[in-house]
PDB file of N, CA and C in Angstrom:
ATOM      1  N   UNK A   1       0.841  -1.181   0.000  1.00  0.00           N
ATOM      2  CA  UNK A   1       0.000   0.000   0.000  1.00  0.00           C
ATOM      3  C   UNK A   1       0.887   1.246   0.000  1.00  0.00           C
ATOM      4  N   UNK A   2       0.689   2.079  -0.706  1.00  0.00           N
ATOM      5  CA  UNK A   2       1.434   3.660  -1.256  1.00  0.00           C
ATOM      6  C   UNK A   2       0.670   4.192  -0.192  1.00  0.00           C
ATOM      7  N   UNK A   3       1.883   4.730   0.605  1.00  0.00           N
ATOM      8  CA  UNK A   3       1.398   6.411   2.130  1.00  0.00           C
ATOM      9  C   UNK A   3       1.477   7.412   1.560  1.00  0.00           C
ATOM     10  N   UNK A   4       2.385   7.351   0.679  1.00  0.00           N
ATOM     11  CA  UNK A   4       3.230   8.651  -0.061  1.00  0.00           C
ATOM     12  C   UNK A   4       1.991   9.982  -0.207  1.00  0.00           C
ATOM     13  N   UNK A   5       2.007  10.937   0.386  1.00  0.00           N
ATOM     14  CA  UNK A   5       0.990  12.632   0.691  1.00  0.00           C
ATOM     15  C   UNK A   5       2.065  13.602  -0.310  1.00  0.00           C
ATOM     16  N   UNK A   6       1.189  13.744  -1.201  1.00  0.00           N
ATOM     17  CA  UNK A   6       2.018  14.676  -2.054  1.00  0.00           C
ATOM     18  C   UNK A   6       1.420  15.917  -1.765  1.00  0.00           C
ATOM     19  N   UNK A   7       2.514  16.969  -1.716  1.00  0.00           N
ATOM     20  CA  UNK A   7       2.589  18.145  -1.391  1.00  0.00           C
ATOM     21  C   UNK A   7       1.035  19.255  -2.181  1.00  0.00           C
ATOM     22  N   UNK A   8       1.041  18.506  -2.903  1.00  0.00           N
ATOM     23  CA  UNK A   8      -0.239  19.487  -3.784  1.00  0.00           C
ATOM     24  C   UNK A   8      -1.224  18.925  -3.048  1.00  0.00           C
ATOM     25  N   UNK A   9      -1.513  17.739  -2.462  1.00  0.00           N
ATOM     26  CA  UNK A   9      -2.986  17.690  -1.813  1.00  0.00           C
ATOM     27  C   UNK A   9      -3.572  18.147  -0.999  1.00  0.00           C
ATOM     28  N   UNK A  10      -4.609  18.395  -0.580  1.00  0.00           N
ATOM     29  CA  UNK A  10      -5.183  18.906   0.214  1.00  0.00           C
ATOM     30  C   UNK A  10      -4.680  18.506   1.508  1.00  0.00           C
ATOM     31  N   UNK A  11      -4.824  17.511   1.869  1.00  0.00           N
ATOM     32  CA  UNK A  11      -3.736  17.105   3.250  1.00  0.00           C
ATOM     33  C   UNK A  11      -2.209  17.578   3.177  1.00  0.00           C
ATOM     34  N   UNK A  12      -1.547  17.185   2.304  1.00  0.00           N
ATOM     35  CA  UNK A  12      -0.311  17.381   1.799  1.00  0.00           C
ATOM     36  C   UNK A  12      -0.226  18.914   2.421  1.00  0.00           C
ATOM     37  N   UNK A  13      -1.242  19.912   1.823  1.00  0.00           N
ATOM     38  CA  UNK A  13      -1.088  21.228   1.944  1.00  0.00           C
ATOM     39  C   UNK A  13      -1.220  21.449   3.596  1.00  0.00           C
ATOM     40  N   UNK A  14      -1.646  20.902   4.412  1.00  0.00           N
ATOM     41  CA  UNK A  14      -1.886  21.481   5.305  1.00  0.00           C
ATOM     42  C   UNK A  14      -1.080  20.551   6.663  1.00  0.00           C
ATOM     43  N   UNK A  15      -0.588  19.306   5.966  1.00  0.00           N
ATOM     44  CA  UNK A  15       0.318  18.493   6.739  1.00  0.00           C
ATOM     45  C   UNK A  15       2.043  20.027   6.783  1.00  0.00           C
ATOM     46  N   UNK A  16       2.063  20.465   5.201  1.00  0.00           N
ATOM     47  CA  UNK A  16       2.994  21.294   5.140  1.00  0.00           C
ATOM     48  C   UNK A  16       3.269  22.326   6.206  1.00  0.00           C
ATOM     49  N   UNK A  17       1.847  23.155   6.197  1.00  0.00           N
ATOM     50  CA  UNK A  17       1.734  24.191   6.960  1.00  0.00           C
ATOM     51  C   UNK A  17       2.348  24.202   8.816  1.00  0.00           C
ATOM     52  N   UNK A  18       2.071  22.674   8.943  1.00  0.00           N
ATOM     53  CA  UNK A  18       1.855  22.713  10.460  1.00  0.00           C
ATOM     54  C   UNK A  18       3.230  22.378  11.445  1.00  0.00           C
ATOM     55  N   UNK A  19       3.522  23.476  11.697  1.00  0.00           N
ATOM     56  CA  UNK A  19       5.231  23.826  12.227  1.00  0.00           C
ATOM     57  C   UNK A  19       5.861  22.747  13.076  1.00  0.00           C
ATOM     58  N   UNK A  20       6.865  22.063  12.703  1.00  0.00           N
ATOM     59  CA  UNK A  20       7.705  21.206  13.400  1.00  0.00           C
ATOM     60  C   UNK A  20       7.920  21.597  14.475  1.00  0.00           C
ATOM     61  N   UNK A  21       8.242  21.125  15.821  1.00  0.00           N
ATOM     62  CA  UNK A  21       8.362  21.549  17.112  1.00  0.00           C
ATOM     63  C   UNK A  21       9.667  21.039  17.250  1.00  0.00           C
ATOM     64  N   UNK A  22      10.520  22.403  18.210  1.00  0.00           N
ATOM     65  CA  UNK A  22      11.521  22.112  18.541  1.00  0.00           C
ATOM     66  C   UNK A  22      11.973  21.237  19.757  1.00  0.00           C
ATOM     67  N   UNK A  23      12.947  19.922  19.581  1.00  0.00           N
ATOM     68  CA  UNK A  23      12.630  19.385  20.219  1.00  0.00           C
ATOM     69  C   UNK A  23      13.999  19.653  21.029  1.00  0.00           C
ATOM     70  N   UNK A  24      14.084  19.854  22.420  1.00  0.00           N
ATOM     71  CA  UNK A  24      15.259  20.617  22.894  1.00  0.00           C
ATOM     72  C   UNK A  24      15.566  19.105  24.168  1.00  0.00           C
ATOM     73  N   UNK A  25      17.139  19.140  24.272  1.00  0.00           N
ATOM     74  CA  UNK A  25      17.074  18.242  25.427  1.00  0.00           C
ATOM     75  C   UNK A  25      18.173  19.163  26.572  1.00  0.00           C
ATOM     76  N   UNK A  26      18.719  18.493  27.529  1.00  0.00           N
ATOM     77  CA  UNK A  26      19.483  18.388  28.378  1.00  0.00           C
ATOM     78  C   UNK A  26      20.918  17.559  28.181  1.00  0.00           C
ATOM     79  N   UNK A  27      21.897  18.030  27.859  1.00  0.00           N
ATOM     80  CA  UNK A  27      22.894  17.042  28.518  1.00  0.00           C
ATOM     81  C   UNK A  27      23.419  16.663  29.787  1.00  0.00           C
ATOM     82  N   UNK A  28      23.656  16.371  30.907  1.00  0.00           N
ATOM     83  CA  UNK A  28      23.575  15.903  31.959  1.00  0.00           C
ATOM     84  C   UNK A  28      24.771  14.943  32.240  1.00  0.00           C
ATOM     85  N   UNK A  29      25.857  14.792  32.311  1.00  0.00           N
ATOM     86  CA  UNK A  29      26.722  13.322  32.607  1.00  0.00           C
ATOM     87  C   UNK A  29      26.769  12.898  31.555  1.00  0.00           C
ATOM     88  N   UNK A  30      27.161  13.233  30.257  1.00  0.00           N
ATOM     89  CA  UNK A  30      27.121  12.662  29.140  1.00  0.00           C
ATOM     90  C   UNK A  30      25.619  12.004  28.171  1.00  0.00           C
ATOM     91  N   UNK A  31      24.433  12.106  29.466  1.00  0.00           N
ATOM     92  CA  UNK A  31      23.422  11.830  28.716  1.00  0.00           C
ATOM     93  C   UNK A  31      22.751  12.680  28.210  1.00  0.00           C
ATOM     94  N   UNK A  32      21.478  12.262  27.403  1.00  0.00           N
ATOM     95  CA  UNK A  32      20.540  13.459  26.511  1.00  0.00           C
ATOM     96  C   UNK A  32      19.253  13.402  27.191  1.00  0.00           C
ATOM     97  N   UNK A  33      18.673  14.342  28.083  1.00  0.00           N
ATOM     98  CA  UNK A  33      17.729  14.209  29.186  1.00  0.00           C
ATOM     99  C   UNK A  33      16.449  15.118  28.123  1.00  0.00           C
ATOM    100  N   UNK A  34      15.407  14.805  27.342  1.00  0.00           N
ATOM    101  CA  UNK A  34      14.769  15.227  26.900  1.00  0.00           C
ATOM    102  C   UNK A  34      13.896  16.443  27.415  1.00  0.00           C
ATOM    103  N   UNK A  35      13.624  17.621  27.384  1.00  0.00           N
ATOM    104  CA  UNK A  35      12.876  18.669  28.079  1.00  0.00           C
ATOM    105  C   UNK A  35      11.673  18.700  27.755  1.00  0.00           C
ATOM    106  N   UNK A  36      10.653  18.579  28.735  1.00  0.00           N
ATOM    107  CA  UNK A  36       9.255  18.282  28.725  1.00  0.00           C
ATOM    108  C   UNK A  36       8.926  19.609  29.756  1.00  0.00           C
ATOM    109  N   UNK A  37       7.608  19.595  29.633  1.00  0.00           N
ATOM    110  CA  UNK A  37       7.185  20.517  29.981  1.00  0.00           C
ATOM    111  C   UNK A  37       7.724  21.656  31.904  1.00  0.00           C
ATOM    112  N   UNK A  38       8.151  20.481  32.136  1.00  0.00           N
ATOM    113  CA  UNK A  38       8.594  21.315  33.877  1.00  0.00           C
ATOM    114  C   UNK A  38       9.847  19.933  33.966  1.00  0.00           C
ATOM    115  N   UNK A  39      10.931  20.281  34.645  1.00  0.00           N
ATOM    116  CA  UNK A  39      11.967  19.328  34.974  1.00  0.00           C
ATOM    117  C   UNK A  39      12.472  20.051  35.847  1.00  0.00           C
ATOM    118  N   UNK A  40      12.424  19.617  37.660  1.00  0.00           N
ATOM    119  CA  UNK A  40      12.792  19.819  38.591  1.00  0.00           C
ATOM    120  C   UNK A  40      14.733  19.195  38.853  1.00  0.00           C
ATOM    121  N   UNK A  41      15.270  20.247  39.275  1.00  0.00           N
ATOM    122  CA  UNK A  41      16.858  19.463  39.165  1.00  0.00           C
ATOM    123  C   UNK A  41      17.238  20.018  41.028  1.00  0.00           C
ATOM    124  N   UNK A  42      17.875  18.917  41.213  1.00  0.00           N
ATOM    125  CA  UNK A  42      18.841  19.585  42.643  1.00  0.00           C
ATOM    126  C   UNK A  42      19.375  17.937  42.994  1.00  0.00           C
ATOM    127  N   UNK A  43      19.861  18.239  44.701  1.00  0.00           N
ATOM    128  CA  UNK A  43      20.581  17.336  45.286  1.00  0.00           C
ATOM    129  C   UNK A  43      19.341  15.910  45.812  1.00  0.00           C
ATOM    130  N   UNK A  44      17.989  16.538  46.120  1.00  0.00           N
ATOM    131  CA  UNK A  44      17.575  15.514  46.590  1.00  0.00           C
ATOM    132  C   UNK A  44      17.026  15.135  45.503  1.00  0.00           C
ATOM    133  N   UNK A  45      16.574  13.093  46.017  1.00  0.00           N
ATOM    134  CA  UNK A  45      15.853  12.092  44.581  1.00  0.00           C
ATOM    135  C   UNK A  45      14.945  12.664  44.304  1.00  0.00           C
ATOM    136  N   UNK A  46      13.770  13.262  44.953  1.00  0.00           N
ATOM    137  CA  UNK A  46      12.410  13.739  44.814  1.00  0.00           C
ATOM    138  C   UNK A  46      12.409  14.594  43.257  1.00  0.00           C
ATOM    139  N   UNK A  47      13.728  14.977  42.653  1.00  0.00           N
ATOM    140  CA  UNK A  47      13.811  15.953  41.842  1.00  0.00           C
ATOM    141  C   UNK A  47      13.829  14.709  40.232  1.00  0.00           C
ATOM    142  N   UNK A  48      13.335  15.520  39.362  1.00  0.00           N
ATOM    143  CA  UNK A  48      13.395  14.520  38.148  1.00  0.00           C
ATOM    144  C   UNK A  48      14.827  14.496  38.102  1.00  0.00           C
ATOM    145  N   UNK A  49      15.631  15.275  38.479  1.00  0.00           N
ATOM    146  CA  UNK A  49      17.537  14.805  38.093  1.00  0.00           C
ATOM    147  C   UNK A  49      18.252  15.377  39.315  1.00  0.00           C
ATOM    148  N   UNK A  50      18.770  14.440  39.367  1.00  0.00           N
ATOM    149  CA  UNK A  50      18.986  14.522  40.731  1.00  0.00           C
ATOM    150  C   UNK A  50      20.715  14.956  40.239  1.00  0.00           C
ATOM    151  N   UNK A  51      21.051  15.858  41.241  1.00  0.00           N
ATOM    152  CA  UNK A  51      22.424  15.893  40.876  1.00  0.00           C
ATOM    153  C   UNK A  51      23.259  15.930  42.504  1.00  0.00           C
ATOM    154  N   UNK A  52      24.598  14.797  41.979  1.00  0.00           N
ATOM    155  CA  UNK A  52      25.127  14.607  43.036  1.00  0.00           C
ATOM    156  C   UNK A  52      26.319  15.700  43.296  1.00  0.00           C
ATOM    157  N   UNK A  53      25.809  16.832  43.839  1.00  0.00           N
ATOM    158  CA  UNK A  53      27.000  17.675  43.988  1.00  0.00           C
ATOM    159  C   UNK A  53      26.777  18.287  45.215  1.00  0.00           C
ATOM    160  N   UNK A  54      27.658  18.613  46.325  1.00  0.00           N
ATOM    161  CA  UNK A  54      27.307  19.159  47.599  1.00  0.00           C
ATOM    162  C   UNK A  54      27.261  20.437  47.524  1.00  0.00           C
ATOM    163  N   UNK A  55      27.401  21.371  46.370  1.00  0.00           N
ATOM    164  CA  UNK A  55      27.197  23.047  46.133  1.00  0.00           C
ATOM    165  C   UNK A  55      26.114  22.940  45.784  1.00  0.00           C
ATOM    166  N   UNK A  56      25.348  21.740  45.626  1.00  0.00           N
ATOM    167  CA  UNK A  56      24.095  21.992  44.666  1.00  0.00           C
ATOM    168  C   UNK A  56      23.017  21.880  45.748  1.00  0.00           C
ATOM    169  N   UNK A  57      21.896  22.726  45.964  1.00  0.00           N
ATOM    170  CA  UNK A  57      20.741  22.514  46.934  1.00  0.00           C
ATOM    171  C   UNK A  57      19.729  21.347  47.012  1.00  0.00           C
ATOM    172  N   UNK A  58      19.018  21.153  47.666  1.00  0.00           N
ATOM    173  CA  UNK A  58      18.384  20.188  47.863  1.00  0.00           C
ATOM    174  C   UNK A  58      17.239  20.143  46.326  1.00  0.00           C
ATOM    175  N   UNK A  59      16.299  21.453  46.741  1.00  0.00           N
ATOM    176  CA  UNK A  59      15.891  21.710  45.325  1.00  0.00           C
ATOM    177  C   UNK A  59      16.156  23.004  45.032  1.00  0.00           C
ATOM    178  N   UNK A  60      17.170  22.904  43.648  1.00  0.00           N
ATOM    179  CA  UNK A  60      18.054  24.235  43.245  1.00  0.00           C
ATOM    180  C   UNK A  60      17.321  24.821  42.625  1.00  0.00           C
ATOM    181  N   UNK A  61      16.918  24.286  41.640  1.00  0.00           N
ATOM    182  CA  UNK A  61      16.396  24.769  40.104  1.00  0.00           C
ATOM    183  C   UNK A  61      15.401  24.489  39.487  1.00  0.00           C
ATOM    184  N   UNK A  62      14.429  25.176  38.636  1.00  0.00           N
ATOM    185  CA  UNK A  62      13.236  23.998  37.793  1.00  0.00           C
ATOM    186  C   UNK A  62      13.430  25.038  36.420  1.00  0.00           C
ATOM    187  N   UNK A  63      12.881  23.784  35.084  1.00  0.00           N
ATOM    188  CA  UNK A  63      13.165  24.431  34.034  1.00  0.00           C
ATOM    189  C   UNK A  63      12.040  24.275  33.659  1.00  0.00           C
ATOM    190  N   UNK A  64      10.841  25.381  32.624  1.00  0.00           N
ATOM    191  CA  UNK A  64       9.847  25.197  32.570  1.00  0.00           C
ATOM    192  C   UNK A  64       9.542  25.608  30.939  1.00  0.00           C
ATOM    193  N   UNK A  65       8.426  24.791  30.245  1.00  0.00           N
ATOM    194  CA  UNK A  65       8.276  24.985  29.215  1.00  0.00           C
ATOM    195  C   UNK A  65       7.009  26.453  29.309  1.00  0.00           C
ATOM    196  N   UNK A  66       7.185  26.925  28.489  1.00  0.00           N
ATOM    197  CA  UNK A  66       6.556  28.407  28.742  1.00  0.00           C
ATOM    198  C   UNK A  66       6.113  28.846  26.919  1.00  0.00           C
ATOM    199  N   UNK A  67       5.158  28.440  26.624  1.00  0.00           N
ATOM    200  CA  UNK A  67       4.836  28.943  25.380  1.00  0.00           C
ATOM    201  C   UNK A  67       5.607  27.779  24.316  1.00  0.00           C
ATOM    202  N   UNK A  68       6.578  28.196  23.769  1.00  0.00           N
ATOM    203  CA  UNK A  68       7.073  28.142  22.940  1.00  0.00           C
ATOM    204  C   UNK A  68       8.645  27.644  23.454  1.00  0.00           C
ATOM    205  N   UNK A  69       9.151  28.256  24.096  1.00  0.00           N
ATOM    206  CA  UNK A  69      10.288  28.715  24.820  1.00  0.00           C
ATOM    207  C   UNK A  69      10.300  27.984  26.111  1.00  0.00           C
ATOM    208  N   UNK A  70      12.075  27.655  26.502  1.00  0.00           N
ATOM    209  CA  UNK A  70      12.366  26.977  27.791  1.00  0.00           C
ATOM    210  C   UNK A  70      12.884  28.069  28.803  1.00  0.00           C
ATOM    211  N   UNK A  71      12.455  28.347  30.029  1.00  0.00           N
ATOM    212  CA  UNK A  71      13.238  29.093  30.733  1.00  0.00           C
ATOM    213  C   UNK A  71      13.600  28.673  32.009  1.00  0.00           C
ATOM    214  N   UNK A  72      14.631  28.973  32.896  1.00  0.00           N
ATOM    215  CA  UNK A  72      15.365  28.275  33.998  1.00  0.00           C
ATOM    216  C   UNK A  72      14.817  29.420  35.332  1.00  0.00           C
ATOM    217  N   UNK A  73      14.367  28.982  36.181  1.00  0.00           N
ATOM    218  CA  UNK A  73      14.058  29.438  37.324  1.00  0.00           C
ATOM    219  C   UNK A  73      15.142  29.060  38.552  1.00  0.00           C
ATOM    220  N   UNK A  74      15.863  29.436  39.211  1.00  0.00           N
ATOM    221  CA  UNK A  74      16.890  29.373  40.614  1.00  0.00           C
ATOM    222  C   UNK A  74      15.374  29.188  41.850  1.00  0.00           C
ATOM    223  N   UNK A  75      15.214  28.460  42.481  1.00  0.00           N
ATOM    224  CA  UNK A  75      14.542  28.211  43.480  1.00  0.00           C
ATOM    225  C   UNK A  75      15.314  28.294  45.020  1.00  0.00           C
ATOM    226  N   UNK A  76      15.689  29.864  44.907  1.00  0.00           N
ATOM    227  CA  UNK A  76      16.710  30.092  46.414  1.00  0.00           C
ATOM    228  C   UNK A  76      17.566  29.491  46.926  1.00  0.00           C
ATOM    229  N   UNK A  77      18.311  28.627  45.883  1.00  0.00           N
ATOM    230  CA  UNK A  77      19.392  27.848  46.255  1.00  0.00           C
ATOM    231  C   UNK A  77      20.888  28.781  46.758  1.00  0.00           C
ATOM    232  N   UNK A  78      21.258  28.095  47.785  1.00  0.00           N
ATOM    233  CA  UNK A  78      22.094  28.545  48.941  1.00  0.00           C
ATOM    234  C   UNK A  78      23.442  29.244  47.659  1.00  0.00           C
ATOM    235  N   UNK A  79      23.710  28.621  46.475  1.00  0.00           N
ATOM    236  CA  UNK A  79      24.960  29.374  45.772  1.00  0.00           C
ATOM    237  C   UNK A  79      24.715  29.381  43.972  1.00  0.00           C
ATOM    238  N   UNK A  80      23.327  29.683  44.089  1.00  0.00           N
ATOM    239  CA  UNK A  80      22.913  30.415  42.829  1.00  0.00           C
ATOM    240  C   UNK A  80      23.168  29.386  41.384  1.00  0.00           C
ATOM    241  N   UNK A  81      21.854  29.590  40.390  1.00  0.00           N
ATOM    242  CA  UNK A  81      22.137  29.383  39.543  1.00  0.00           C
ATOM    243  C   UNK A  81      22.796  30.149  38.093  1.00  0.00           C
ATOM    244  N   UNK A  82      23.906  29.458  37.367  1.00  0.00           N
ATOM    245  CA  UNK A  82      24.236  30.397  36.364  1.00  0.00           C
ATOM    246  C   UNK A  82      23.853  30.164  34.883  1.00  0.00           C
ATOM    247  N   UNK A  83      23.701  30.919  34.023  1.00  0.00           N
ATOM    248  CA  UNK A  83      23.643  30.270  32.493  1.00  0.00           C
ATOM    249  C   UNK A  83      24.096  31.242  31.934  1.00  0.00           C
ATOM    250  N   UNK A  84      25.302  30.780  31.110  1.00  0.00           N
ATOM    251  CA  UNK A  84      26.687  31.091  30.531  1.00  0.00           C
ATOM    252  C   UNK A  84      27.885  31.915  30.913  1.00  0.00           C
ATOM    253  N   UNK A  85      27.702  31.937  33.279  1.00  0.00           N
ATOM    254  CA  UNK A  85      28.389  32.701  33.693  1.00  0.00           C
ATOM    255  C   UNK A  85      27.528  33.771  34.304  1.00  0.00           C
ATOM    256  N   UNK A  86      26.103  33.659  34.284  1.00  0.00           N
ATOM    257  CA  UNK A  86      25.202  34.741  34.307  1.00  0.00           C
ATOM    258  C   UNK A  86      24.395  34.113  35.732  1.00  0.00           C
ATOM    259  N   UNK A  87      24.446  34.968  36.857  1.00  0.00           N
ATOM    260  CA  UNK A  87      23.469  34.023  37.433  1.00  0.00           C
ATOM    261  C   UNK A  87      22.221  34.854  37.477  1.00  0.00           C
ATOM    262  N   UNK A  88      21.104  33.309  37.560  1.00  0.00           N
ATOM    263  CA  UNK A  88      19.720  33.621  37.637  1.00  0.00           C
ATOM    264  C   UNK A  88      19.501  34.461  38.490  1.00  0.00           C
ATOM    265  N   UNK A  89      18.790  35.353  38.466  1.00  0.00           N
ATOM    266  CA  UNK A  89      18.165  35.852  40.031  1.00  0.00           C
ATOM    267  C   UNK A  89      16.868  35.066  40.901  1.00  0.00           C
ATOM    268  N   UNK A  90      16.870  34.860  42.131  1.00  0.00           N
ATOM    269  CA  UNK A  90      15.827  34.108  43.264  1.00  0.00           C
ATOM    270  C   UNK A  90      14.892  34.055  42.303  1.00  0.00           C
ATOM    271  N   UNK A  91      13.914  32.881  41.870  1.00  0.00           N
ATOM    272  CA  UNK A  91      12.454  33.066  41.555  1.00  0.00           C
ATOM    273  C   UNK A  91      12.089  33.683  40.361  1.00  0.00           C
ATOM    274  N   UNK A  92      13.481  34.454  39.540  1.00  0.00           N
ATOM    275  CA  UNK A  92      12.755  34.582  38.553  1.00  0.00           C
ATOM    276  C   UNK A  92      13.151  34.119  37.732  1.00  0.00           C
ATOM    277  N   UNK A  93      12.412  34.128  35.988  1.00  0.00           N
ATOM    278  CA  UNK A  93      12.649  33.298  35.093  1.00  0.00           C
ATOM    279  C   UNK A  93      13.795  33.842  34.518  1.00  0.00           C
ATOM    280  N   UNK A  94      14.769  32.928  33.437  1.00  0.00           N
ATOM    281  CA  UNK A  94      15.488  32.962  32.704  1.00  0.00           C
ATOM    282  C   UNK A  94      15.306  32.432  31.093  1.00  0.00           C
ATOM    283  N   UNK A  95      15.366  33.087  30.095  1.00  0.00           N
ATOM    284  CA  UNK A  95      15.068  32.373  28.652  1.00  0.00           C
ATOM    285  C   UNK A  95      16.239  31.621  28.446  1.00  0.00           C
ATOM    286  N   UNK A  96      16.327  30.135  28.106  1.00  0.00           N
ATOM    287  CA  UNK A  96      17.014  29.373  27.204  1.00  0.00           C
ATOM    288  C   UNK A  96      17.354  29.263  25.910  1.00  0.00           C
ATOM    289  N   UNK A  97      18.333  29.071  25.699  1.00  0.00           N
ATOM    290  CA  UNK A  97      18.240  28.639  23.652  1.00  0.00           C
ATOM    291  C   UNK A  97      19.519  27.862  23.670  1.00  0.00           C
ATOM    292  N   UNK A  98      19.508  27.181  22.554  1.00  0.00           N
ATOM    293  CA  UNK A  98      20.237  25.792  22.332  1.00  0.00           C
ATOM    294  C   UNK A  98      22.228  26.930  22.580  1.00  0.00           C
ATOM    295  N   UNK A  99      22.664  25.580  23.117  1.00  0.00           N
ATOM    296  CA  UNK A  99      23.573  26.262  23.088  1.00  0.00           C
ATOM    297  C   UNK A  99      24.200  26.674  24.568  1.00  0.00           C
ATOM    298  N   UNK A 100      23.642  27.069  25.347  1.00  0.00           N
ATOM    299  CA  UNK A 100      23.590  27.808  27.221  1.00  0.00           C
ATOM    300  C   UNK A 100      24.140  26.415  27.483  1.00  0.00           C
ATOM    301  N   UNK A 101      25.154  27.136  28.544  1.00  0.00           N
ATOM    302  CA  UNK A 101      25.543  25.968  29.747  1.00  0.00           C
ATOM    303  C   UNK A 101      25.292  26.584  31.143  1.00  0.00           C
ATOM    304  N   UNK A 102      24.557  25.498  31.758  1.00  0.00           N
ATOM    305  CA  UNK A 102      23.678  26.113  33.016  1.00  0.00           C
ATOM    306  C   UNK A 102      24.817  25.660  33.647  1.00  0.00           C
ATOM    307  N   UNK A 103      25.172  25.967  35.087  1.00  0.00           N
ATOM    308  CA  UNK A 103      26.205  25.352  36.089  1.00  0.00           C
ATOM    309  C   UNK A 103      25.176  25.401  37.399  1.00  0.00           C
ATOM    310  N   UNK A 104      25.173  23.912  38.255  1.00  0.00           N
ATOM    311  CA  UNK A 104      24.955  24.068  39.402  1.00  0.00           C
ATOM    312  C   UNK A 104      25.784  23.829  40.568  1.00  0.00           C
ATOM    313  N   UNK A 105      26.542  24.865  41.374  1.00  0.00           N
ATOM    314  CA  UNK A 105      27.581  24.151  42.288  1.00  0.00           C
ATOM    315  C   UNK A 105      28.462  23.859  41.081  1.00  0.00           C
ATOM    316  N   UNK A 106      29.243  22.843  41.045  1.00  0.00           N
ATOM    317  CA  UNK A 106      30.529  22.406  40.063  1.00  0.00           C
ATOM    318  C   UNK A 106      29.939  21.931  39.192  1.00  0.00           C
ATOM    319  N   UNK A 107      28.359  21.332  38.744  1.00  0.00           N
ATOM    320  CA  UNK A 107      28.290  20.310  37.890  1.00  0.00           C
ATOM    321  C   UNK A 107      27.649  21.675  36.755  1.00  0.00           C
ATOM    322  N   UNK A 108      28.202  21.373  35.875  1.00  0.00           N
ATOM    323  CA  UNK A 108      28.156  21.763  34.017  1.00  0.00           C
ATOM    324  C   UNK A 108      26.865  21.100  33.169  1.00  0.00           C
ATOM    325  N   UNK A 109      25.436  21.416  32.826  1.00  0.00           N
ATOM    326  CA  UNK A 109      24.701  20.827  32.355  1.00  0.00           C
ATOM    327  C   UNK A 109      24.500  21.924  30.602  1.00  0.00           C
ATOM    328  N   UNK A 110      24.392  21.279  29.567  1.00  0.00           N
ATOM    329  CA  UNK A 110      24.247  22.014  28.303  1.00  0.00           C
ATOM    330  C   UNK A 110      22.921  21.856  27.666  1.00  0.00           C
ATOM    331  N   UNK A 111      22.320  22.899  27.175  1.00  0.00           N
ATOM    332  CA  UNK A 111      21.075  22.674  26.384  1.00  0.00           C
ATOM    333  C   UNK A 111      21.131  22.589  24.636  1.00  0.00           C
ATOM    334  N   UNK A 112      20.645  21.534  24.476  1.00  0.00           N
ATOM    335  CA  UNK A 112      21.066  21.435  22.676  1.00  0.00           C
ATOM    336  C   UNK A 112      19.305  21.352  21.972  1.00  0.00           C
TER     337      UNK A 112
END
């Protein structure tokens, strides 16, 4: 059976139209941690990533999908979050784009 949707059809036309989503992850320890809509990070398990670093707070950080766009929130952690050398300020948001390396405490996480 032929799937093949050619671009002139009526589906075709409107399969065209409908914008690919960017699909953004995390690197983490060498892995690729996919970014979904909210991803909680710090020292304790309770967090979707847990990171083993003793500069890093219990719960440091959360990254949140917001529209379109990823942005990094610092959740009053005792020695701040940074992205690219920049630190977050308490509570408020930060915009992401491929490319940023967040640091928590010593550990180095990259967004691609």
């Amino acid at each position: 059976m032929d799937e093949t949707i050619h671009i002139s059809s009526t589906v075709g036309q409107r399969l065209y139209k409908v914008k690919k989503t960017d699909s953004r992850a995390l690197v983490f320890q060498g892995k690729k941690i996919p970014l979904v809509s909210e991803i909680k990070l710090g020292r304790s398990r309770s967090n979707d990533v847990t990171v083993d670093d003793r500069m890093v707070s219990r719960w440091h950080c959360v990254i949140q999908k917001i529209k379109d766009d990823y942005y990094i929130k610092d959740l009053n952690s005792l020695n701040g979050t940074y992205v690219n050398k920049i630190k977050v300020p308490a509570n408020k948001y930060m915009k992401l784009k491929k490319g940023d390396v967040i640091h928590l405490g010593k550990t180095e996480l990259t967004i691609i």
